[in-house]
N, C-alpha and C. Protein backbone atom coordinates (compact mmCIF):
# COMPACT_ATOMS: atom_id res chain seq x y z
N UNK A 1 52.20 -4.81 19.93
CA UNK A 1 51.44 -5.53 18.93
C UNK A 1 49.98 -5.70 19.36
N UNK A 2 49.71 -6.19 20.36
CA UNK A 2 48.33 -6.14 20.92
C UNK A 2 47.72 -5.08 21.06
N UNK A 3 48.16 -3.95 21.44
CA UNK A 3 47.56 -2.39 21.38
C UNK A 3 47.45 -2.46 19.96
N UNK A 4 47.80 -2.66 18.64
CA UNK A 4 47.96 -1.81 17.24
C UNK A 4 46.37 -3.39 17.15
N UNK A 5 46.32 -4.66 17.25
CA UNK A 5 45.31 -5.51 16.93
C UNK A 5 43.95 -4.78 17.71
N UNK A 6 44.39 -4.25 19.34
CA UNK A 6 43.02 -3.87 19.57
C UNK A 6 42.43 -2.86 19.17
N UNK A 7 42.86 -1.74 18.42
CA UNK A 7 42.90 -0.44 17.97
C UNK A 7 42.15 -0.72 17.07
N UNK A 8 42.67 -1.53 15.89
CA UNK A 8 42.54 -2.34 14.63
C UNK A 8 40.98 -3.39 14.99
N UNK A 9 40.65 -3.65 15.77
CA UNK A 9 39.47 -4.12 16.29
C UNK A 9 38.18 -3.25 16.65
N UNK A 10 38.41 -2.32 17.34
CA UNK A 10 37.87 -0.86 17.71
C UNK A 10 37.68 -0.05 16.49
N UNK A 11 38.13 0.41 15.53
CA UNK A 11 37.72 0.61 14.19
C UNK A 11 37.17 -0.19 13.39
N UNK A 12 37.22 -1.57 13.36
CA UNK A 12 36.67 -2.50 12.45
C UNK A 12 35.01 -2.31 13.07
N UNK A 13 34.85 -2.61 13.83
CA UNK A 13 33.48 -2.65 14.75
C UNK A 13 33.05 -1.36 14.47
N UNK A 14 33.85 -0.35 14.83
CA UNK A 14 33.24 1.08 14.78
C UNK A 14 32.21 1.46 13.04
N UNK A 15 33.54 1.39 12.35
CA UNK A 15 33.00 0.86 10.76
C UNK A 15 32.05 -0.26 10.66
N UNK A 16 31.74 -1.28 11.27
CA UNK A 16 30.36 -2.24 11.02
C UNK A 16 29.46 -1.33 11.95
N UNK A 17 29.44 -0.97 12.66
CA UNK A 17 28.33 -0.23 13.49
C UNK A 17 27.82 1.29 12.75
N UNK A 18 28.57 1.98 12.06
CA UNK A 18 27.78 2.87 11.09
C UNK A 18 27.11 2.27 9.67
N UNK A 19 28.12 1.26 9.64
CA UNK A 19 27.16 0.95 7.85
C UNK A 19 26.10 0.56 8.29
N UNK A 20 26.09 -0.56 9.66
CA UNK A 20 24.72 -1.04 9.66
C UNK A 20 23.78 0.14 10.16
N UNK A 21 24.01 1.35 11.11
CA UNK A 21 23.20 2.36 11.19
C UNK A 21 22.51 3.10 10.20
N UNK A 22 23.62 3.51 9.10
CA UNK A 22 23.06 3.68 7.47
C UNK A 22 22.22 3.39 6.98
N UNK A 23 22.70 1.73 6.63
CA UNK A 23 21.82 0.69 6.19
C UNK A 23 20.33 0.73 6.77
N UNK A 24 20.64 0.56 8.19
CA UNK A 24 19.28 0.48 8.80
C UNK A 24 18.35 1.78 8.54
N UNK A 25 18.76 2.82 8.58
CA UNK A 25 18.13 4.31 8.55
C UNK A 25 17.79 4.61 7.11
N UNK A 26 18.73 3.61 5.98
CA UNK A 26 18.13 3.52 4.70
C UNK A 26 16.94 3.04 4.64
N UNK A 27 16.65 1.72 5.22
CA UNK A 27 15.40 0.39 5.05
C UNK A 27 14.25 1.22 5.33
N UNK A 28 14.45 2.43 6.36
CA UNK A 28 12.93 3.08 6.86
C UNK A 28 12.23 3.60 5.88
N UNK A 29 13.51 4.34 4.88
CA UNK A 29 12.89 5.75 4.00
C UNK A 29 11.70 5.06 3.28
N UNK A 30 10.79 5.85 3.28
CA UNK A 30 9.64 5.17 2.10
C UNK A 30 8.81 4.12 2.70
N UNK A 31 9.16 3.71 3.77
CA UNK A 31 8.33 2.51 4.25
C UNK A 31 6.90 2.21 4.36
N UNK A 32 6.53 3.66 4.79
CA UNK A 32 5.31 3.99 3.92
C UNK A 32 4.47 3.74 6.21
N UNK A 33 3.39 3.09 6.28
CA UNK A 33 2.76 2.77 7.42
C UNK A 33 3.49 2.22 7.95
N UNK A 34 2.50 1.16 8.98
CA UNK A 34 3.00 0.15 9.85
C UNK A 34 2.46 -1.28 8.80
N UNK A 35 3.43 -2.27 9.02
CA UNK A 35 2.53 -3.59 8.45
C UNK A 35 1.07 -3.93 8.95
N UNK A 36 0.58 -4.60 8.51
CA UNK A 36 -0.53 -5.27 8.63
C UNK A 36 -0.92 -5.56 9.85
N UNK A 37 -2.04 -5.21 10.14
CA UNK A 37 -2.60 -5.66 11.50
C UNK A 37 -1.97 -4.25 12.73
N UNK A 38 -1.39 -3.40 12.06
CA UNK A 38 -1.29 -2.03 12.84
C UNK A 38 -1.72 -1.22 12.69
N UNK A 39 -2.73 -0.26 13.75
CA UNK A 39 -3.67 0.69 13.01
C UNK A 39 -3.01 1.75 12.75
N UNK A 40 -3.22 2.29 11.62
CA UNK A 40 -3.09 3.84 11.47
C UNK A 40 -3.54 5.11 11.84
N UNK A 41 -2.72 5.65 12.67
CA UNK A 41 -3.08 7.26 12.80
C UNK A 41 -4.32 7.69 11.90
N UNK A 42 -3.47 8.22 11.65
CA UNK A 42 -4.28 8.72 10.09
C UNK A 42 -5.12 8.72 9.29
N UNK A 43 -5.77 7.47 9.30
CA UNK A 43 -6.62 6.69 8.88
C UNK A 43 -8.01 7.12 9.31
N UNK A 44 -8.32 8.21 9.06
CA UNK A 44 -9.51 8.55 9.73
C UNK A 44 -11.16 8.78 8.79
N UNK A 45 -10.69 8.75 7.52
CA UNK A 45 -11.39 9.14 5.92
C UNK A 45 -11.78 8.05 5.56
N UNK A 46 -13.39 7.89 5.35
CA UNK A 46 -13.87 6.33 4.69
C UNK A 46 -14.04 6.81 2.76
N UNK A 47 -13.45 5.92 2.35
CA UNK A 47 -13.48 5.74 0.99
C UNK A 47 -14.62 4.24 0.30
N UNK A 48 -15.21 4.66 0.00
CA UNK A 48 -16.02 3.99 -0.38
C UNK A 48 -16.68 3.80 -2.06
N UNK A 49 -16.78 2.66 -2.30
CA UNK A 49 -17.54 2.60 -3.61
C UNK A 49 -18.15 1.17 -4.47
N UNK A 50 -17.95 1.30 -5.56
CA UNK A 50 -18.18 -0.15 -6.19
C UNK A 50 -17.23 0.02 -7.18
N UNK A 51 -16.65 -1.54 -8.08
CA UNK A 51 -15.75 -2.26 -8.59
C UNK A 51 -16.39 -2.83 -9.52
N UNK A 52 -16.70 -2.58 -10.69
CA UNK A 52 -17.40 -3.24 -12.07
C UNK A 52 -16.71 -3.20 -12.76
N UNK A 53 -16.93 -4.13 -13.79
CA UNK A 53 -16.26 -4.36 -15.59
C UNK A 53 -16.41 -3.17 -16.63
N UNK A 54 -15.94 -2.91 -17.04
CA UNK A 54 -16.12 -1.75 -17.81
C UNK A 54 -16.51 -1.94 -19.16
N UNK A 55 -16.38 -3.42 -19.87
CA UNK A 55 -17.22 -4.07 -20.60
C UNK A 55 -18.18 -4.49 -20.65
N UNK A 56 -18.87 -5.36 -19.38
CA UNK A 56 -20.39 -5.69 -19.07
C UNK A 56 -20.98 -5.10 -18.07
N UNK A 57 -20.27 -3.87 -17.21
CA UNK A 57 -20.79 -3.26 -16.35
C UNK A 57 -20.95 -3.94 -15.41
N UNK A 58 -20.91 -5.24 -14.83
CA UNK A 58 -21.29 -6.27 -14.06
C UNK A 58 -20.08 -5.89 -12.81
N UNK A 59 -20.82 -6.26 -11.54
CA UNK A 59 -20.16 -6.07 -10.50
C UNK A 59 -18.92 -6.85 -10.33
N UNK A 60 -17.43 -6.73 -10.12
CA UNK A 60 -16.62 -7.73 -9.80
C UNK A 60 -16.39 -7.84 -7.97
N UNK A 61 -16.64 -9.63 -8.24
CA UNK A 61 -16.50 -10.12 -6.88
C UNK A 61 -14.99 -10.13 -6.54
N UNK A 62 -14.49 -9.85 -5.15
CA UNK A 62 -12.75 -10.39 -4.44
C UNK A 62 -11.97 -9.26 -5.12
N UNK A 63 -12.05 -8.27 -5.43
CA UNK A 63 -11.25 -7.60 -5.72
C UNK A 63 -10.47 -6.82 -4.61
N UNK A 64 -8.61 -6.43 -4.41
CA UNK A 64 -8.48 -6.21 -3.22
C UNK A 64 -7.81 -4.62 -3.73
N UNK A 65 -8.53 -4.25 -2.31
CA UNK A 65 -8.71 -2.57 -2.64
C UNK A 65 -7.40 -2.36 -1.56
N UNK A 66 -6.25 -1.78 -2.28
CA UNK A 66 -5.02 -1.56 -1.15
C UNK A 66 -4.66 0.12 -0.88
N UNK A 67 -4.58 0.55 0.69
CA UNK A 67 -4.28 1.61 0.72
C UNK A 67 -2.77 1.65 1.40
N UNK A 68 -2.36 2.61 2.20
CA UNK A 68 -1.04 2.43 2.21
C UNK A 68 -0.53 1.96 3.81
N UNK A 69 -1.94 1.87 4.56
CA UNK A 69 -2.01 0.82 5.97
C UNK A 69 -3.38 0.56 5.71
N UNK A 70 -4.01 0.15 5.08
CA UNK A 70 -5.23 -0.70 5.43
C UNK A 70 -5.65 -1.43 3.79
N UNK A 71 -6.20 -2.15 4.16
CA UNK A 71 -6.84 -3.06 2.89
C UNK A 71 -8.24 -3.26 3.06
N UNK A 72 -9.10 -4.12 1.85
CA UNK A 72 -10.02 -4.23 1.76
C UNK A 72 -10.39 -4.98 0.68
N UNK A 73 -11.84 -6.08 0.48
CA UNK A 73 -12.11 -6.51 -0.33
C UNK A 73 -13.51 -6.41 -0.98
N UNK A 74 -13.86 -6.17 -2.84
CA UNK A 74 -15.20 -6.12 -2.44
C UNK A 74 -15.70 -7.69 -2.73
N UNK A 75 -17.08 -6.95 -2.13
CA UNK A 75 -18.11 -8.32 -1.60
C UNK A 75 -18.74 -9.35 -3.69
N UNK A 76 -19.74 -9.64 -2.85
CA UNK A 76 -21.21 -10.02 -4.19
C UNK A 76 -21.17 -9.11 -4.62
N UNK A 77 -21.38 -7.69 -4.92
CA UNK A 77 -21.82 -6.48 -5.14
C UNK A 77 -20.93 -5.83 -5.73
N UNK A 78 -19.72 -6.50 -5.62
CA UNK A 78 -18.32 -5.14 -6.63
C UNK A 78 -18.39 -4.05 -4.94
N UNK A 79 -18.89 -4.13 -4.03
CA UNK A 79 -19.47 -3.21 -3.30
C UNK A 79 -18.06 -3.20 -2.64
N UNK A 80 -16.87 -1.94 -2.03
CA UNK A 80 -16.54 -2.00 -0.91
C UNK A 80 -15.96 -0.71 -0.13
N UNK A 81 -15.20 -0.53 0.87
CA UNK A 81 -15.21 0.73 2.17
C UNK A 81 -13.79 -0.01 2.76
N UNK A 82 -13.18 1.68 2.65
CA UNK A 82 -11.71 1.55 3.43
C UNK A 82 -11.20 2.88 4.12
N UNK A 83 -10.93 2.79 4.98
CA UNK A 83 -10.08 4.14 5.93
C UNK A 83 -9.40 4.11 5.58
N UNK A 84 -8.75 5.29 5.40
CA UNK A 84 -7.72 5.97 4.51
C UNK A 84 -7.04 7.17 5.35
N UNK A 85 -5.92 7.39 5.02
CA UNK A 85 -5.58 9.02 5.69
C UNK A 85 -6.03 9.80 4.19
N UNK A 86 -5.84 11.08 5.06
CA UNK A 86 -6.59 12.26 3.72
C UNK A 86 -6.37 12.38 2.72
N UNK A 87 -4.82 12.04 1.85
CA UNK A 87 -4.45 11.62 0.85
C UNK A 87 -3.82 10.49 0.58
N UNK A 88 -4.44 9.36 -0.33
CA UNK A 88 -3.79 8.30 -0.60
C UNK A 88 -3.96 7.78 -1.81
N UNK A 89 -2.50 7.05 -2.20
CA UNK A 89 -2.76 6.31 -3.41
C UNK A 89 -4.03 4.88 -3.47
N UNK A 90 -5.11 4.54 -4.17
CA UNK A 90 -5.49 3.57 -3.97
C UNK A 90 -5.23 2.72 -5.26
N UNK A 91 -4.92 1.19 -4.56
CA UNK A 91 -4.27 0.50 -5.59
C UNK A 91 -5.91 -0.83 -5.60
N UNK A 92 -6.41 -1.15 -6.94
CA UNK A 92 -7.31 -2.35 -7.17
C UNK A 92 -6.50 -3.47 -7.71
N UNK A 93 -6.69 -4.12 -7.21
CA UNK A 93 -5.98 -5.58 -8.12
C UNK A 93 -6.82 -6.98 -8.18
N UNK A 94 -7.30 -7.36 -8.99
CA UNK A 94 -7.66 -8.32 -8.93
C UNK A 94 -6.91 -9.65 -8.61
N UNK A 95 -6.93 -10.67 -7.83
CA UNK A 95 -6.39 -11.71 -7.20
C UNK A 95 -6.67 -12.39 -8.50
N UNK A 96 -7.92 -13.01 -9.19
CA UNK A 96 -7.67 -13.77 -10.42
C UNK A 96 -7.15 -13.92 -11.52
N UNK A 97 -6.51 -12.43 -12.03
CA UNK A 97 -5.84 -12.14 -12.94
C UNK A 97 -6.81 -11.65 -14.62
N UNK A 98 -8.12 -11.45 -14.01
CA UNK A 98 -9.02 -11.11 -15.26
C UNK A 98 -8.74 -9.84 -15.81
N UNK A 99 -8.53 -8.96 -14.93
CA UNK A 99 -8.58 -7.61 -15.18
C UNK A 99 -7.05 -6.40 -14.76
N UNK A 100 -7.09 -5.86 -15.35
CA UNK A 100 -5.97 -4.61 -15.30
C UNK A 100 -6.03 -3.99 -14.05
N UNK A 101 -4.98 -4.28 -13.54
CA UNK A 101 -4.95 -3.28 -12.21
C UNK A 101 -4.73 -2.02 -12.18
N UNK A 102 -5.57 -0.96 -11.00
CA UNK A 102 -5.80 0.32 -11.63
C UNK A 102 -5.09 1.14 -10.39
N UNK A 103 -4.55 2.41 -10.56
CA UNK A 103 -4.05 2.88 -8.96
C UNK A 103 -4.67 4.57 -9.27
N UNK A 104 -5.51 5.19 -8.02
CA UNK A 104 -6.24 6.63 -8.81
C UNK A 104 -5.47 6.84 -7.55
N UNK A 105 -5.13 8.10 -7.39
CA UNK A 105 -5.53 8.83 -5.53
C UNK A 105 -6.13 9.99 -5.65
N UNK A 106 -6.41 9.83 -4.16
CA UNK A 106 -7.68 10.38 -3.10
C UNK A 106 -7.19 11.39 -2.66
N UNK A 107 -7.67 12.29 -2.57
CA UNK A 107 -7.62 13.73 -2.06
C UNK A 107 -8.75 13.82 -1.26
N UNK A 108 -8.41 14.25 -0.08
CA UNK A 108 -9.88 14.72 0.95
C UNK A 108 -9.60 16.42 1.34
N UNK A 109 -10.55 17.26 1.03
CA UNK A 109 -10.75 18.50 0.92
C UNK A 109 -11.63 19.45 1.87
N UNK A 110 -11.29 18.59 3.17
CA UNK A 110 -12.17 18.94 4.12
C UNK A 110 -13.43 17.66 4.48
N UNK A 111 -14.17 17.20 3.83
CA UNK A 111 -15.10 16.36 4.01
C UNK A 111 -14.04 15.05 4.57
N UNK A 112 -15.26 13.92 4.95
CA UNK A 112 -14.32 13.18 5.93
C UNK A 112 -15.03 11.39 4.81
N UNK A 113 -16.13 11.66 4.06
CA UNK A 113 -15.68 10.50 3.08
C UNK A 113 -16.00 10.78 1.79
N UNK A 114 -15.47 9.69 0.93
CA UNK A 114 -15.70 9.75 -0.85
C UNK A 114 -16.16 8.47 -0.98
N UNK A 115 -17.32 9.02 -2.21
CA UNK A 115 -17.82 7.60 -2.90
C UNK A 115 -16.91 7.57 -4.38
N UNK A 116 -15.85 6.55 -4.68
CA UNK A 116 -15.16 6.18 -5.79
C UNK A 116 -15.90 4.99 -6.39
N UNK A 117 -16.61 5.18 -7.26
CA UNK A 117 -16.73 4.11 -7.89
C UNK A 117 -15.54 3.42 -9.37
N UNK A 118 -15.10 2.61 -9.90
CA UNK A 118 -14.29 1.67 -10.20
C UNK A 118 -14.86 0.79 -11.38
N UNK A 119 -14.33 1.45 -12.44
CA UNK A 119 -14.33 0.46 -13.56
C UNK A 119 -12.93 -0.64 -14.18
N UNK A 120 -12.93 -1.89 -14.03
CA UNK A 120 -11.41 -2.53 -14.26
C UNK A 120 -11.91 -2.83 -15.73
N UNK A 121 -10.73 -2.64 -16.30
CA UNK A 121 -10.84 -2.63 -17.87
C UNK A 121 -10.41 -4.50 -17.79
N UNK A 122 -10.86 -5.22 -18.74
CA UNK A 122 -10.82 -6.63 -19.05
C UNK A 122 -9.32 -6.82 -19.16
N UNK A 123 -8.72 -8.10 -18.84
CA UNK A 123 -7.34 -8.18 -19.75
C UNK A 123 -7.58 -8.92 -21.16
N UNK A 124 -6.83 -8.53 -21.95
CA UNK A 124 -6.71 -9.21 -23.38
C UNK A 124 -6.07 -10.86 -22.98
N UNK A 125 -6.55 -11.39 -24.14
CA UNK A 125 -5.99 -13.09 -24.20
C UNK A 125 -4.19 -12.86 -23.89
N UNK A 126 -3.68 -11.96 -24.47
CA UNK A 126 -2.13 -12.25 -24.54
C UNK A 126 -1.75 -11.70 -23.50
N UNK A 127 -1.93 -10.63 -22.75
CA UNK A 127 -2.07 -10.05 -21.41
C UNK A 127 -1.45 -10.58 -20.10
């Protein structure tokens, strides 16, 4: 009886030790970089530009410019600059909620930066 419980123990474990290997080897796929505050390889391409209204043309302040390990915000100026690896999605979002968040990507074609400049379309009242 004790041989058939420890057997029966030795498979139970064996079976929790692959799902969680699974599991775990699932969580990576897609993960994309390292979190925050880890530099990227890769990251070697400055992307740069300005962030205006596309209604008054006017510069937008705090807007956060997200790449897929590094971030960025622009200044007074709509003005801002982010390292990037050679191709990336870039995501704008405004933190106040005025404007439509926009996502373009970047292609680098040999040269090592781009000037993107950035128009955020207004949000509507119901929006």
């Amino acid at each position: 009886m004790k041989t058939i419980k420890t057997k029966l123990l030795k498979l139970y474990n064996a079976s929790i030790v692959g799902v969680l290997a699974i599991l775990g080897f699932m969580a990576c796929v897609n993960a994309g970089c390292a979190k925050y505050g880890v530099p990227c390889a890769e990251a070697k391409h400055l992307v740069k530009g300005n962030v205006s209204s596309q209604k008054t043309q006017q510069p937008i302040k705090g807007v956060n410019v997200i790449a897929e390990c590094n971030h960025s915000q622009t200044n007074e100026s709509g003005d801002y600059q982010i390292k990037t690896p050679p191709r990336v999605h870039l995501h704008f979002r405004d933190p106040a909620g005025n404007y439509k968040n926009l996502d373009t990507l970047i292609e680098f074609q040999g040269e090592t930066s781009k000037t993107v400049n950035i128009q955020l379309t207004p949000k509507e009242n119901n929006e």
